[in-house]
C-alpha atoms as a PDB file:
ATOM      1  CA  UNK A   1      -5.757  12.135   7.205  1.00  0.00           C
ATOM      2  CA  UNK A   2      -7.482   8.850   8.396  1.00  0.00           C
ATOM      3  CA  UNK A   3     -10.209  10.603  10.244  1.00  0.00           C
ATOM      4  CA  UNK A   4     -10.880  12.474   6.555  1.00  0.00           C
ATOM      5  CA  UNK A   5     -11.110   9.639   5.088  1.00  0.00           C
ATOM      6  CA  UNK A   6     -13.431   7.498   7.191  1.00  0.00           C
ATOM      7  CA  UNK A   7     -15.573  10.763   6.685  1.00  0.00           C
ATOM      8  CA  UNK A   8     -15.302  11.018   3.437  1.00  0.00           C
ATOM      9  CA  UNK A   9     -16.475   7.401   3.030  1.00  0.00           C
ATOM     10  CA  UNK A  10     -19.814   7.664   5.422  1.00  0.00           C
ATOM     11  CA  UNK A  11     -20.981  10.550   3.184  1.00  0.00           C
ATOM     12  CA  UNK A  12     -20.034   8.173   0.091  1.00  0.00           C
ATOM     13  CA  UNK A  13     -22.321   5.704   1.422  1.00  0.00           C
ATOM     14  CA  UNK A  14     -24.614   7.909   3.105  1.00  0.00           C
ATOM     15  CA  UNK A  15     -25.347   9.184  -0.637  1.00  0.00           C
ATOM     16  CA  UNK A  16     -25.439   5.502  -2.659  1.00  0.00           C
ATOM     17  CA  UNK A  17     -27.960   4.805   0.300  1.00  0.00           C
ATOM     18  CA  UNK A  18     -29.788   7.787  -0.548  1.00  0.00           C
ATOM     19  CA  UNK A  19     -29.947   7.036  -4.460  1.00  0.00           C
ATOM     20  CA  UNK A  20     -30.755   3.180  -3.700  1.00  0.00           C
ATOM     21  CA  UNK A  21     -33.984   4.592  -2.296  1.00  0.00           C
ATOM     22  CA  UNK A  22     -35.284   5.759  -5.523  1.00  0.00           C
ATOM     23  CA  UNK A  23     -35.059   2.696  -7.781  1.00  0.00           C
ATOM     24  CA  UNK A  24     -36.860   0.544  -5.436  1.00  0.00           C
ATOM     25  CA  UNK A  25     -40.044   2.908  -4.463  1.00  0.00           C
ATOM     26  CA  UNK A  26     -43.203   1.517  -5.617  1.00  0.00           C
ATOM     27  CA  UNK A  27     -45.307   5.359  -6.084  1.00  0.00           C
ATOM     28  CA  UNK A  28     -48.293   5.616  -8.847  1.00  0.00           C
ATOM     29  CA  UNK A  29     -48.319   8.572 -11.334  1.00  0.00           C
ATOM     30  CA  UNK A  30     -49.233  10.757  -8.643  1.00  0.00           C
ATOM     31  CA  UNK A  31     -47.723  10.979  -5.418  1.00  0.00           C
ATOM     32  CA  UNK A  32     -49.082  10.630  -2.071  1.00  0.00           C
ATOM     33  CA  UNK A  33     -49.530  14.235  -1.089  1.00  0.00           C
ATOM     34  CA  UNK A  34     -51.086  15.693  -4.725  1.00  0.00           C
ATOM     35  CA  UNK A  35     -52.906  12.361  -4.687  1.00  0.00           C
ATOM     36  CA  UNK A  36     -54.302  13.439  -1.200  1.00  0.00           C
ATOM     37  CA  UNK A  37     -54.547  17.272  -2.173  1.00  0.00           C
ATOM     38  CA  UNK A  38     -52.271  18.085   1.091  1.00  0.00           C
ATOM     39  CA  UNK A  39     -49.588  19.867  -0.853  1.00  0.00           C
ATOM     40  CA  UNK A  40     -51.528  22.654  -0.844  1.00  0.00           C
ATOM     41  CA  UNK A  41     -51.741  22.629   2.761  1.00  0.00           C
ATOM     42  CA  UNK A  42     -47.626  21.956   2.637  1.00  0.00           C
ATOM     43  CA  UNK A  43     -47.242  25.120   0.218  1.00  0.00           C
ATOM     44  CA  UNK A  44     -49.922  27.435   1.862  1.00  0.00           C
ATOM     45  CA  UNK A  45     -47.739  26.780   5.425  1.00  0.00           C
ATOM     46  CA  UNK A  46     -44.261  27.499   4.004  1.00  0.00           C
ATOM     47  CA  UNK A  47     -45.770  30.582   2.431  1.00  0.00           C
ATOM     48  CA  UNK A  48     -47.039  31.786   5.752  1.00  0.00           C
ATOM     49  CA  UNK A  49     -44.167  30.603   7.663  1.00  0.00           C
ATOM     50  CA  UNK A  50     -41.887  32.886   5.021  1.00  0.00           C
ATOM     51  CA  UNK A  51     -44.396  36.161   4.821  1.00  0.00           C
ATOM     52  CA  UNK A  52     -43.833  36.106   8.850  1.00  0.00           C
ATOM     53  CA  UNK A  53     -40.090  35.670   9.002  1.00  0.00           C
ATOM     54  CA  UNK A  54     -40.239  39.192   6.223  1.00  0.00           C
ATOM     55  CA  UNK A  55     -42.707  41.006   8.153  1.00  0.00           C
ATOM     56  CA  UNK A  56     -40.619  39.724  11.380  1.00  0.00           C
ATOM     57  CA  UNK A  57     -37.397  41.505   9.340  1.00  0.00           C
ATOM     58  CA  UNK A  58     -39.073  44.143   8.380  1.00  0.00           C
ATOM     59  CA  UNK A  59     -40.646  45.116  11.735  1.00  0.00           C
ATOM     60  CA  UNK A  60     -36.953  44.659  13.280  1.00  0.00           C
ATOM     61  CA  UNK A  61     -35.401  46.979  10.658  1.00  0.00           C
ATOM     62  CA  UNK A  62     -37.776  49.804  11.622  1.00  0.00           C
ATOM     63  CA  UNK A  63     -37.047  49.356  14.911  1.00  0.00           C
ATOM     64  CA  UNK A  64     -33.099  49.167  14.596  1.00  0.00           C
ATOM     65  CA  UNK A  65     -33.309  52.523  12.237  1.00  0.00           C
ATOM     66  CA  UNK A  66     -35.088  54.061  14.898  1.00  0.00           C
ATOM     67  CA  UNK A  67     -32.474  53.426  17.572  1.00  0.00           C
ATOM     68  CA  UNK A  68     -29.508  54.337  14.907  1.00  0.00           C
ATOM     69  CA  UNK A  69     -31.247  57.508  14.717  1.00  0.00           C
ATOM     70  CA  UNK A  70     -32.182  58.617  18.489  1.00  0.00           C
ATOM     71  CA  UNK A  71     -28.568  57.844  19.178  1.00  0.00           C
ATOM     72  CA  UNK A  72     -27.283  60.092  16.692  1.00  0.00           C
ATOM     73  CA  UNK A  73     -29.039  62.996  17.876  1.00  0.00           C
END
């Protein structure tokens, strides 16, 4: 029960930590990265990072079927 609770209570302060961040940031209109144009770059590397993990899945799932099948027969 006490190790719950001391647990419990990090978290609890881990997260008014995390919302005491916001109220004292000093950012423009526009934030760094549109400000800089690099969220493109940030967006156009998650979407290539994501097409290869499906291809990667999709290559594997071919390959598994084929094995399913070769040991059937």
């Amino acid at each position: 029960m006490l190790k719950k609770s001391i647990l419990f209570s990090f978290f609890l302060l881990c997260i008014i930590n995390g919302f005491a961040q916001d109220t004292v940031s000093n950012v423009n209109d526009e934030s760094f990265m549109t400000s800089n144009g690099k969220i493109y770059v940030v967006v156009a590397v998650v979407v290539v990072i994501v097409v290869g993990l499906f291809l990667y899945l999709a290559n594997l799932d071919k390959k598994i079927s084929r094995l399913e099948n070769s040991k059937k027969s």
